[in-house]
PDB file of N, CA and C in Angstrom:
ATOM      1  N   UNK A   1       0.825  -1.194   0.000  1.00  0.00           N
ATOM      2  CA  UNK A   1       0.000   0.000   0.000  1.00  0.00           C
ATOM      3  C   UNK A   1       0.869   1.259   0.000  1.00  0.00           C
ATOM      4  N   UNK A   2       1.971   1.151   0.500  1.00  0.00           N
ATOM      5  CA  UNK A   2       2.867   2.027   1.030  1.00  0.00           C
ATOM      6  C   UNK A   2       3.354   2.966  -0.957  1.00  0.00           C
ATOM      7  N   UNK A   3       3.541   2.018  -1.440  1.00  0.00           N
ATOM      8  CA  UNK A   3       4.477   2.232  -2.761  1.00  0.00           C
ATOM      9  C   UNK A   3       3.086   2.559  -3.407  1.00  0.00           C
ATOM     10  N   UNK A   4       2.076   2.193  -3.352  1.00  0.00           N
ATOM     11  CA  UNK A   4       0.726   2.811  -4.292  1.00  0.00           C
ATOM     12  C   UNK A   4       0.034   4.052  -3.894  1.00  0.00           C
ATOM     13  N   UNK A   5       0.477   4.775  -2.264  1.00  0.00           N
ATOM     14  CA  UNK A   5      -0.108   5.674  -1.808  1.00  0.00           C
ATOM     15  C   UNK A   5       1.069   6.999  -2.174  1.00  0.00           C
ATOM     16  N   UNK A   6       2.496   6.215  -2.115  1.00  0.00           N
ATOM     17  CA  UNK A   6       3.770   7.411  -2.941  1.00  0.00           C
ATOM     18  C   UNK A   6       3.647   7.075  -4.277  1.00  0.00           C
ATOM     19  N   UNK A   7       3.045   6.844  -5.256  1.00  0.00           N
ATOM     20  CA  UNK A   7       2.777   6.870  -6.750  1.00  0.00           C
ATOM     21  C   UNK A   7       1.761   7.986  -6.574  1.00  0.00           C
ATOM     22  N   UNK A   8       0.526   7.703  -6.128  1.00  0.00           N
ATOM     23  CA  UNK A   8      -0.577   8.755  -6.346  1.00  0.00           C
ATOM     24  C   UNK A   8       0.049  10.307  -5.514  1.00  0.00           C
ATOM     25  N   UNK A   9       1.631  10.277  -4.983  1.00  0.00           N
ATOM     26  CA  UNK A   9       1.881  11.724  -4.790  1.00  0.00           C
ATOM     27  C   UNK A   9       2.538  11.975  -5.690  1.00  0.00           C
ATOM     28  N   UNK A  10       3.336  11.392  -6.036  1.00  0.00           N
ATOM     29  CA  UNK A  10       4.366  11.767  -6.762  1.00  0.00           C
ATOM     30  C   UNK A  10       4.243  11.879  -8.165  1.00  0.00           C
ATOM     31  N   UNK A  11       3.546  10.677  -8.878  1.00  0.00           N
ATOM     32  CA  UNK A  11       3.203   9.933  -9.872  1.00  0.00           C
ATOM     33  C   UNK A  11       4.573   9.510 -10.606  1.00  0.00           C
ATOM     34  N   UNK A  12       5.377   9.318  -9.910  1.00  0.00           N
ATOM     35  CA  UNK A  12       6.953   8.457 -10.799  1.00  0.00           C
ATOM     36  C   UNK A  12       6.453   7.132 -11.206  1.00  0.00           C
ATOM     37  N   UNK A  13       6.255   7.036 -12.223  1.00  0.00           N
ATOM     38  CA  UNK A  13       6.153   5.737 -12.634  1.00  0.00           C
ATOM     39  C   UNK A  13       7.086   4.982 -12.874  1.00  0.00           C
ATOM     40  N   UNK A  14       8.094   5.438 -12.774  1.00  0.00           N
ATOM     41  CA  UNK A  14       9.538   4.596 -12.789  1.00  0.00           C
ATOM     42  C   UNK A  14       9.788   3.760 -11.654  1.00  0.00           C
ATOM     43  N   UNK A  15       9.640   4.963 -10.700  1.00  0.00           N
ATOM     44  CA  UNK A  15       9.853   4.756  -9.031  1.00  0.00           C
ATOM     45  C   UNK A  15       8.980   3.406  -8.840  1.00  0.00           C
ATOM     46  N   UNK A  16       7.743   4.012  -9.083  1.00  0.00           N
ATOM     47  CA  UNK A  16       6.352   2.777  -8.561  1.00  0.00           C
ATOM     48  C   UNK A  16       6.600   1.459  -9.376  1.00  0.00           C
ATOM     49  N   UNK A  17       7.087   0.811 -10.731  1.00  0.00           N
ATOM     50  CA  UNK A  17       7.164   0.129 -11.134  1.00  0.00           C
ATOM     51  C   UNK A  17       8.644  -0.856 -10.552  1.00  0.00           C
ATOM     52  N   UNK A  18       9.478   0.104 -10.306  1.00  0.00           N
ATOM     53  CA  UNK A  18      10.806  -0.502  -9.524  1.00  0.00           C
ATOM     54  C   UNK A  18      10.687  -0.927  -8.282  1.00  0.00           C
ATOM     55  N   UNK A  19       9.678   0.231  -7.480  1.00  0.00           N
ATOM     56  CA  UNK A  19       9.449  -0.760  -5.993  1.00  0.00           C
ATOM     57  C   UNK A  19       8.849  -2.002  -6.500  1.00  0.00           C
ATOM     58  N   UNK A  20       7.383  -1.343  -6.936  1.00  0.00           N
ATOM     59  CA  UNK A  20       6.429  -2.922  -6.777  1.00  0.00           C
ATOM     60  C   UNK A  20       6.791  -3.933  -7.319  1.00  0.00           C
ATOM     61  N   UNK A  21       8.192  -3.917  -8.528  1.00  0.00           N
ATOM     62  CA  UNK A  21       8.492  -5.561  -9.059  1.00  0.00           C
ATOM     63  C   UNK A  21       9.242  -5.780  -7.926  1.00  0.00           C
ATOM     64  N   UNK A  22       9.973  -5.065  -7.145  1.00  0.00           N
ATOM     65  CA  UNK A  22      10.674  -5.180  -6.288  1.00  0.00           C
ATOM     66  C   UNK A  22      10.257  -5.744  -5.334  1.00  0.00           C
ATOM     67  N   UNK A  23       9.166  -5.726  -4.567  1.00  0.00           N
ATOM     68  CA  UNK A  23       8.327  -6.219  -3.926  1.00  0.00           C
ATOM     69  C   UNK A  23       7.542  -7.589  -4.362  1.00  0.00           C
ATOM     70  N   UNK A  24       7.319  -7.532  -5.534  1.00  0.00           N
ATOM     71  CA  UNK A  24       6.953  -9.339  -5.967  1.00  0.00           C
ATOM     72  C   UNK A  24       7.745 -10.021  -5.712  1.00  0.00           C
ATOM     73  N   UNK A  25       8.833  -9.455  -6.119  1.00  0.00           N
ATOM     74  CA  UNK A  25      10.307 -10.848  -5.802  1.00  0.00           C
ATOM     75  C   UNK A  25      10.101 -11.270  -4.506  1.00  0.00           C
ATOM     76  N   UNK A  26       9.673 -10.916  -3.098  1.00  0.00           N
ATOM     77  CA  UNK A  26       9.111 -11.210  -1.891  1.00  0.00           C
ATOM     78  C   UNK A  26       8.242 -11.938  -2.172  1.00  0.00           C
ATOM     79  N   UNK A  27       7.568 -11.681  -2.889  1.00  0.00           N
ATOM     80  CA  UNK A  27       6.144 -13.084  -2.926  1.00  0.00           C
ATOM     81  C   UNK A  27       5.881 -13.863  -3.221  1.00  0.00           C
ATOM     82  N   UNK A  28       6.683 -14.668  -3.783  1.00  0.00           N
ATOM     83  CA  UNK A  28       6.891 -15.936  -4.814  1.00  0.00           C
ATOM     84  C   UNK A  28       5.754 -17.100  -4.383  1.00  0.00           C
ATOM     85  N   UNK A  29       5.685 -17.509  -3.319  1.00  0.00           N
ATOM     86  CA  UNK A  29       4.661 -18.099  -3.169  1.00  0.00           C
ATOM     87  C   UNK A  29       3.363 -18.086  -3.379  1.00  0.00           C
ATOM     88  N   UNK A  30       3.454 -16.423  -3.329  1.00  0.00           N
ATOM     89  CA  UNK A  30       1.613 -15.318  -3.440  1.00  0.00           C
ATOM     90  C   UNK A  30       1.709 -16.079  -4.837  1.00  0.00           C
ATOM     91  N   UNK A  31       2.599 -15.314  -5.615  1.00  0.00           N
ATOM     92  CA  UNK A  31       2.385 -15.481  -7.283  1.00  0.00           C
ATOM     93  C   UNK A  31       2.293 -17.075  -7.831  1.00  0.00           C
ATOM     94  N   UNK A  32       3.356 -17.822  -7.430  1.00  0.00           N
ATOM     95  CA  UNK A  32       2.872 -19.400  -7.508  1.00  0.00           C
ATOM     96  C   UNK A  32       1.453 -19.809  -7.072  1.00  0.00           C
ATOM     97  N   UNK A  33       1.127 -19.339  -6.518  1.00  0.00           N
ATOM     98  CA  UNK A  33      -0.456 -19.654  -5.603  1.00  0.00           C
ATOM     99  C   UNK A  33      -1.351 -19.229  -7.098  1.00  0.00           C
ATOM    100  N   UNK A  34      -0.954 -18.093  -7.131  1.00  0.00           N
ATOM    101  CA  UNK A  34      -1.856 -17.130  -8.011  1.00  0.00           C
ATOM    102  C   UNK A  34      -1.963 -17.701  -9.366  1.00  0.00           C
ATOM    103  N   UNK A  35      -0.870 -17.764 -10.286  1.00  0.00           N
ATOM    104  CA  UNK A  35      -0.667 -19.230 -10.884  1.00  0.00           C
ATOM    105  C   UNK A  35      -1.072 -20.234 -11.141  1.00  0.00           C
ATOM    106  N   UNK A  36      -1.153 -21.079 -10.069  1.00  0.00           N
ATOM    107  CA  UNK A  36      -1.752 -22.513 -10.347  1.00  0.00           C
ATOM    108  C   UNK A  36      -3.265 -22.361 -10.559  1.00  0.00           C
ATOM    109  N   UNK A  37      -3.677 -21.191  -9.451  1.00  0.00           N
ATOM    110  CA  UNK A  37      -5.455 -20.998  -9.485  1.00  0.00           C
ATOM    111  C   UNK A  37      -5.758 -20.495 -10.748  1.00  0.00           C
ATOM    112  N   UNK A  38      -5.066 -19.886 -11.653  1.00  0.00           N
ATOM    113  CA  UNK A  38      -5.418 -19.365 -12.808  1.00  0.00           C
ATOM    114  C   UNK A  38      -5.131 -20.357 -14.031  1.00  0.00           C
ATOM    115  N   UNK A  39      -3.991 -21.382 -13.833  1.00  0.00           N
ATOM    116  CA  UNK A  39      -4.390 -22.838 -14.298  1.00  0.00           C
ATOM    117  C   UNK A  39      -5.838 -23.450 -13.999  1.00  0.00           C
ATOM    118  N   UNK A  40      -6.341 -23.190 -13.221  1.00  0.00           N
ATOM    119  CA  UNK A  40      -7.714 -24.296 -12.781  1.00  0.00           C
ATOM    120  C   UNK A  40      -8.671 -23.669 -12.704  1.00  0.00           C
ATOM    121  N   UNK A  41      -8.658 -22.549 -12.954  1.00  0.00           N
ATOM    122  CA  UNK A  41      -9.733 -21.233 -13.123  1.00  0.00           C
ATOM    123  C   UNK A  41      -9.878 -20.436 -14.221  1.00  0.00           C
ATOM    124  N   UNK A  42     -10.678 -19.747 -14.655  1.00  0.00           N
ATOM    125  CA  UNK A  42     -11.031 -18.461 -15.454  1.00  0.00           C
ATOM    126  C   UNK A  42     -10.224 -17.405 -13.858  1.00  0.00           C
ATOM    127  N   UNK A  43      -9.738 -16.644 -14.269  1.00  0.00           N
ATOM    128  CA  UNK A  43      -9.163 -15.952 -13.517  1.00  0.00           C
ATOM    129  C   UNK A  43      -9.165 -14.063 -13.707  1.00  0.00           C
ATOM    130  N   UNK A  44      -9.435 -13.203 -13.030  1.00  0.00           N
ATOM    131  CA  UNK A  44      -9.328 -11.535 -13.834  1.00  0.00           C
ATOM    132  C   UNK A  44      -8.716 -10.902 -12.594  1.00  0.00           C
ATOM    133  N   UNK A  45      -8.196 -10.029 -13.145  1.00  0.00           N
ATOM    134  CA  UNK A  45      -7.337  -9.051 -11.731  1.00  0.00           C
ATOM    135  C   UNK A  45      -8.303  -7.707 -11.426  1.00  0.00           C
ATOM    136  N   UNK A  46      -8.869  -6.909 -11.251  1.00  0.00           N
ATOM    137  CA  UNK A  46      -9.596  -6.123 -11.324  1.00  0.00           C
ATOM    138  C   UNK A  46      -8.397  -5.029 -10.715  1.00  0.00           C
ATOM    139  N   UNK A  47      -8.884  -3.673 -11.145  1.00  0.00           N
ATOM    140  CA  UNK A  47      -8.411  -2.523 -10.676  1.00  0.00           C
ATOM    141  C   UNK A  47      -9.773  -1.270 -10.970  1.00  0.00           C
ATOM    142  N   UNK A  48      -8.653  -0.306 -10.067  1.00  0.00           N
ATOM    143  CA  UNK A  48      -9.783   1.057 -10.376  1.00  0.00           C
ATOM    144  C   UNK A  48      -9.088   1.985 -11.459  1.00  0.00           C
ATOM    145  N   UNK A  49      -7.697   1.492 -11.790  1.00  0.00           N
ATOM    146  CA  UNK A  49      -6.941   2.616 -12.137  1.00  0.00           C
ATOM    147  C   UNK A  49      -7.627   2.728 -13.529  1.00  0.00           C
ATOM    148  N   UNK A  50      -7.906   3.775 -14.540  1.00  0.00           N
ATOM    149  CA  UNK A  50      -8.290   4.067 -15.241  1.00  0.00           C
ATOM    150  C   UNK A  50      -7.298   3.646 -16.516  1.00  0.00           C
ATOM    151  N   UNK A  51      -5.807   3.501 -16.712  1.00  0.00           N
ATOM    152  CA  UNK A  51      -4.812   3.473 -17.304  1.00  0.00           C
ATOM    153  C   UNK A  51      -4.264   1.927 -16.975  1.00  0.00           C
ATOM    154  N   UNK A  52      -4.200   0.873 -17.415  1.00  0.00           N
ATOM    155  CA  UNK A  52      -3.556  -0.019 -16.506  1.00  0.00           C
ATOM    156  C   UNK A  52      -2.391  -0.190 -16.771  1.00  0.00           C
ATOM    157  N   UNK A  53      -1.604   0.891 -17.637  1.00  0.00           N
ATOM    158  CA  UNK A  53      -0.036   1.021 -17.336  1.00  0.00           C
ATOM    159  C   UNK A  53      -0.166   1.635 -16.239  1.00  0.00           C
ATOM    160  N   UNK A  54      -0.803   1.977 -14.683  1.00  0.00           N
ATOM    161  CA  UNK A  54      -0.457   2.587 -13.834  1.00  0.00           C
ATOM    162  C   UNK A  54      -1.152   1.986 -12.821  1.00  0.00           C
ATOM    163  N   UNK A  55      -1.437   0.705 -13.312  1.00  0.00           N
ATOM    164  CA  UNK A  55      -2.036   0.077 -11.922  1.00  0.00           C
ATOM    165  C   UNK A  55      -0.817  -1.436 -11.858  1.00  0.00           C
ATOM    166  N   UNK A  56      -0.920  -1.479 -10.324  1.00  0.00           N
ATOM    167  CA  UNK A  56       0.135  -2.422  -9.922  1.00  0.00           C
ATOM    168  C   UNK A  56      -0.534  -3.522  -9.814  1.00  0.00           C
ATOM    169  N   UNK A  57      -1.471  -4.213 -10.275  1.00  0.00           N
ATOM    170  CA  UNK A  57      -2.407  -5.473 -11.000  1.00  0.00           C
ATOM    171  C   UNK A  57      -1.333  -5.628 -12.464  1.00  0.00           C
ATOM    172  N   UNK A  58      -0.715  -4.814 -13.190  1.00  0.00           N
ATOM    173  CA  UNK A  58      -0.030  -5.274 -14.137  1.00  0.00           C
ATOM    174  C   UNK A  58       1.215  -5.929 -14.035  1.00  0.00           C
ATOM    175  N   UNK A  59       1.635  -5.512 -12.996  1.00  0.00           N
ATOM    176  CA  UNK A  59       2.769  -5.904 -13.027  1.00  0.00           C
ATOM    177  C   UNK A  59       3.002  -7.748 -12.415  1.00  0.00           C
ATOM    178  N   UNK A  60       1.578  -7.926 -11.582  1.00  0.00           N
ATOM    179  CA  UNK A  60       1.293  -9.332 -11.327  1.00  0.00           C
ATOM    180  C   UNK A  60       1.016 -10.026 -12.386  1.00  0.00           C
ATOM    181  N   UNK A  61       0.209  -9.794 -13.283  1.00  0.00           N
ATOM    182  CA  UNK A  61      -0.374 -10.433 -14.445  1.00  0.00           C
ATOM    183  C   UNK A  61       1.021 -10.845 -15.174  1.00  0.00           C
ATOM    184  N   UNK A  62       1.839  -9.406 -15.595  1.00  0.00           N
ATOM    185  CA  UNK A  62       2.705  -9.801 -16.453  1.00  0.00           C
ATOM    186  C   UNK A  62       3.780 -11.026 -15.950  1.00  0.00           C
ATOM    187  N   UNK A  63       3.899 -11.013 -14.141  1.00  0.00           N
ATOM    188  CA  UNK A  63       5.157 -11.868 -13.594  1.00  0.00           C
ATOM    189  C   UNK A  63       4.068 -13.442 -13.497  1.00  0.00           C
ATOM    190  N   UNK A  64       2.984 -13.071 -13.394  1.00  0.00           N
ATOM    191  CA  UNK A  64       2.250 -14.590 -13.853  1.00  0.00           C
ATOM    192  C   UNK A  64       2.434 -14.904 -15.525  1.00  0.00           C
ATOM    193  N   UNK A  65       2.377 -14.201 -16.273  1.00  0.00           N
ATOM    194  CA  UNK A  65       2.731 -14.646 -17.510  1.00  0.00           C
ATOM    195  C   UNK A  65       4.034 -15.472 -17.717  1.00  0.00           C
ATOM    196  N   UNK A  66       4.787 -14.506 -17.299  1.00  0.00           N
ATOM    197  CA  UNK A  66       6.042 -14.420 -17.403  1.00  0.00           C
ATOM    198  C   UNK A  66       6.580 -16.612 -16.837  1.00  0.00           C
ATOM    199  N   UNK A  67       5.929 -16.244 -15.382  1.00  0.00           N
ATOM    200  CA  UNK A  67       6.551 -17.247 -15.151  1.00  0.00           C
ATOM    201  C   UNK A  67       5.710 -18.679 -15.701  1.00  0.00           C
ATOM    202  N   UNK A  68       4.762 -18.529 -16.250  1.00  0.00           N
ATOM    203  CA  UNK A  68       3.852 -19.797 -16.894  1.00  0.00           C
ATOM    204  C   UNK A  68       4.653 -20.140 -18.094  1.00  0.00           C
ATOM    205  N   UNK A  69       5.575 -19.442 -19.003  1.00  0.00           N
ATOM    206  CA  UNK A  69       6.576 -19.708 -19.942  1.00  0.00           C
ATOM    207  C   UNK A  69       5.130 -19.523 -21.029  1.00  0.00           C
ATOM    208  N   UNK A  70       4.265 -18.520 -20.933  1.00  0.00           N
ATOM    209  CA  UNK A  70       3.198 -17.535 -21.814  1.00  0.00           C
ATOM    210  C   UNK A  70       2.220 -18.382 -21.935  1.00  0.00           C
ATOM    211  N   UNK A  71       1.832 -19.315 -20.718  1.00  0.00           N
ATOM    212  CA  UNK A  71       1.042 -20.382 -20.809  1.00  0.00           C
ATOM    213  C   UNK A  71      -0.335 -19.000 -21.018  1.00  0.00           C
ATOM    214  N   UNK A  72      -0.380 -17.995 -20.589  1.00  0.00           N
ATOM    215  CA  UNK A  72      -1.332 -16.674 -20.088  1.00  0.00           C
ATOM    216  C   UNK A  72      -0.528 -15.525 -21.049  1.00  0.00           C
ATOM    217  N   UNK A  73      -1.453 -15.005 -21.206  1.00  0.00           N
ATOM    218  CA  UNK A  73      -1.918 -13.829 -21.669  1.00  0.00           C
ATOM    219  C   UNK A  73      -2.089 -12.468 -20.962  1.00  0.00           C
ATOM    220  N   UNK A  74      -1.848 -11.547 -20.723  1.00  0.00           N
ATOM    221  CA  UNK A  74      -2.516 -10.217 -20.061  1.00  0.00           C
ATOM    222  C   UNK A  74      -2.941  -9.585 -21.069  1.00  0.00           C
ATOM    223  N   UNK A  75      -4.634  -9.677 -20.757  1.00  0.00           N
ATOM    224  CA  UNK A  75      -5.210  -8.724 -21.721  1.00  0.00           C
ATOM    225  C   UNK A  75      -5.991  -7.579 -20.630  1.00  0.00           C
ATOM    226  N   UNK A  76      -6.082  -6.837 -21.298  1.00  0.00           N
ATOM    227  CA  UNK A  76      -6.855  -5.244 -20.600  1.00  0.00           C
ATOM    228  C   UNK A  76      -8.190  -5.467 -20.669  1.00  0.00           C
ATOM    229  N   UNK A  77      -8.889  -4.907 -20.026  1.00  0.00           N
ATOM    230  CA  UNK A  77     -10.672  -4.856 -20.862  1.00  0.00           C
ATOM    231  C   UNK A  77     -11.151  -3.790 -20.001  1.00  0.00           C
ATOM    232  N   UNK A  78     -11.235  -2.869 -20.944  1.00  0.00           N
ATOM    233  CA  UNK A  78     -10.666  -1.248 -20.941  1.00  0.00           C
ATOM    234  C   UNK A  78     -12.477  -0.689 -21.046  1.00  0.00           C
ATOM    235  N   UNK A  79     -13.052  -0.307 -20.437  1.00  0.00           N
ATOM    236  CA  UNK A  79     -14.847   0.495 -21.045  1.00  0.00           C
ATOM    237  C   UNK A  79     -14.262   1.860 -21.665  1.00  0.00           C
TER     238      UNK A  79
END
Protein backbone atom coordinates (compact mmCIF):
# COMPACT_ATOMS: atom_id res chain seq x y z
CA UNK A 1 0.00 0.00 0.00
CA UNK A 2 2.87 2.03 1.03
CA UNK A 3 4.48 2.23 -2.76
CA UNK A 4 0.73 2.81 -4.29
CA UNK A 5 -0.11 5.67 -1.81
CA UNK A 6 3.77 7.41 -2.94
CA UNK A 7 2.78 6.87 -6.75
CA UNK A 8 -0.58 8.76 -6.35
CA UNK A 9 1.88 11.72 -4.79
CA UNK A 10 4.37 11.77 -6.76
CA UNK A 11 3.20 9.93 -9.87
CA UNK A 12 6.95 8.46 -10.80
CA UNK A 13 6.15 5.74 -12.63
CA UNK A 14 9.54 4.60 -12.79
CA UNK A 15 9.85 4.76 -9.03
CA UNK A 16 6.35 2.78 -8.56
CA UNK A 17 7.16 0.13 -11.13
CA UNK A 18 10.81 -0.50 -9.52
CA UNK A 19 9.45 -0.76 -5.99
CA UNK A 20 6.43 -2.92 -6.78
CA UNK A 21 8.49 -5.56 -9.06
CA UNK A 22 10.67 -5.18 -6.29
CA UNK A 23 8.33 -6.22 -3.93
CA UNK A 24 6.95 -9.34 -5.97
CA UNK A 25 10.31 -10.85 -5.80
CA UNK A 26 9.11 -11.21 -1.89
CA UNK A 27 6.14 -13.08 -2.93
CA UNK A 28 6.89 -15.94 -4.81
CA UNK A 29 4.66 -18.10 -3.17
CA UNK A 30 1.61 -15.32 -3.44
CA UNK A 31 2.38 -15.48 -7.28
CA UNK A 32 2.87 -19.40 -7.51
CA UNK A 33 -0.46 -19.65 -5.60
CA UNK A 34 -1.86 -17.13 -8.01
CA UNK A 35 -0.67 -19.23 -10.88
CA UNK A 36 -1.75 -22.51 -10.35
CA UNK A 37 -5.45 -21.00 -9.49
CA UNK A 38 -5.42 -19.37 -12.81
CA UNK A 39 -4.39 -22.84 -14.30
CA UNK A 40 -7.71 -24.30 -12.78
CA UNK A 41 -9.73 -21.23 -13.12
CA UNK A 42 -11.03 -18.46 -15.45
CA UNK A 43 -9.16 -15.95 -13.52
CA UNK A 44 -9.33 -11.53 -13.83
CA UNK A 45 -7.34 -9.05 -11.73
CA UNK A 46 -9.60 -6.12 -11.32
CA UNK A 47 -8.41 -2.52 -10.68
CA UNK A 48 -9.78 1.06 -10.38
CA UNK A 49 -6.94 2.62 -12.14
CA UNK A 50 -8.29 4.07 -15.24
CA UNK A 51 -4.81 3.47 -17.30
CA UNK A 52 -3.56 -0.02 -16.51
CA UNK A 53 -0.04 1.02 -17.34
CA UNK A 54 -0.46 2.59 -13.83
CA UNK A 55 -2.04 0.08 -11.92
CA UNK A 56 0.13 -2.42 -9.92
CA UNK A 57 -2.41 -5.47 -11.00
CA UNK A 58 -0.03 -5.27 -14.14
CA UNK A 59 2.77 -5.90 -13.03
CA UNK A 60 1.29 -9.33 -11.33
CA UNK A 61 -0.37 -10.43 -14.44
CA UNK A 62 2.70 -9.80 -16.45
CA UNK A 63 5.16 -11.87 -13.59
CA UNK A 64 2.25 -14.59 -13.85
CA UNK A 65 2.73 -14.65 -17.51
CA UNK A 66 6.04 -14.42 -17.40
CA UNK A 67 6.55 -17.25 -15.15
CA UNK A 68 3.85 -19.80 -16.89
CA UNK A 69 6.58 -19.71 -19.94
CA UNK A 70 3.20 -17.54 -21.81
CA UNK A 71 1.04 -20.38 -20.81
CA UNK A 72 -1.33 -16.67 -20.09
CA UNK A 73 -1.92 -13.83 -21.67
CA UNK A 74 -2.52 -10.22 -20.06
CA UNK A 75 -5.21 -8.72 -21.72
CA UNK A 76 -6.85 -5.24 -20.60
CA UNK A 77 -10.67 -4.86 -20.86
CA UNK A 78 -10.67 -1.25 -20.94
CA UNK A 79 -14.85 0.50 -21.04
Amino acid sequence: KDIRNDYHKDHDVEAFAARYKSYLDTQSEAVAGLTELARKERCCLLCVEADPNHCHRLFVAERIAALSNSEFTVRHLIV
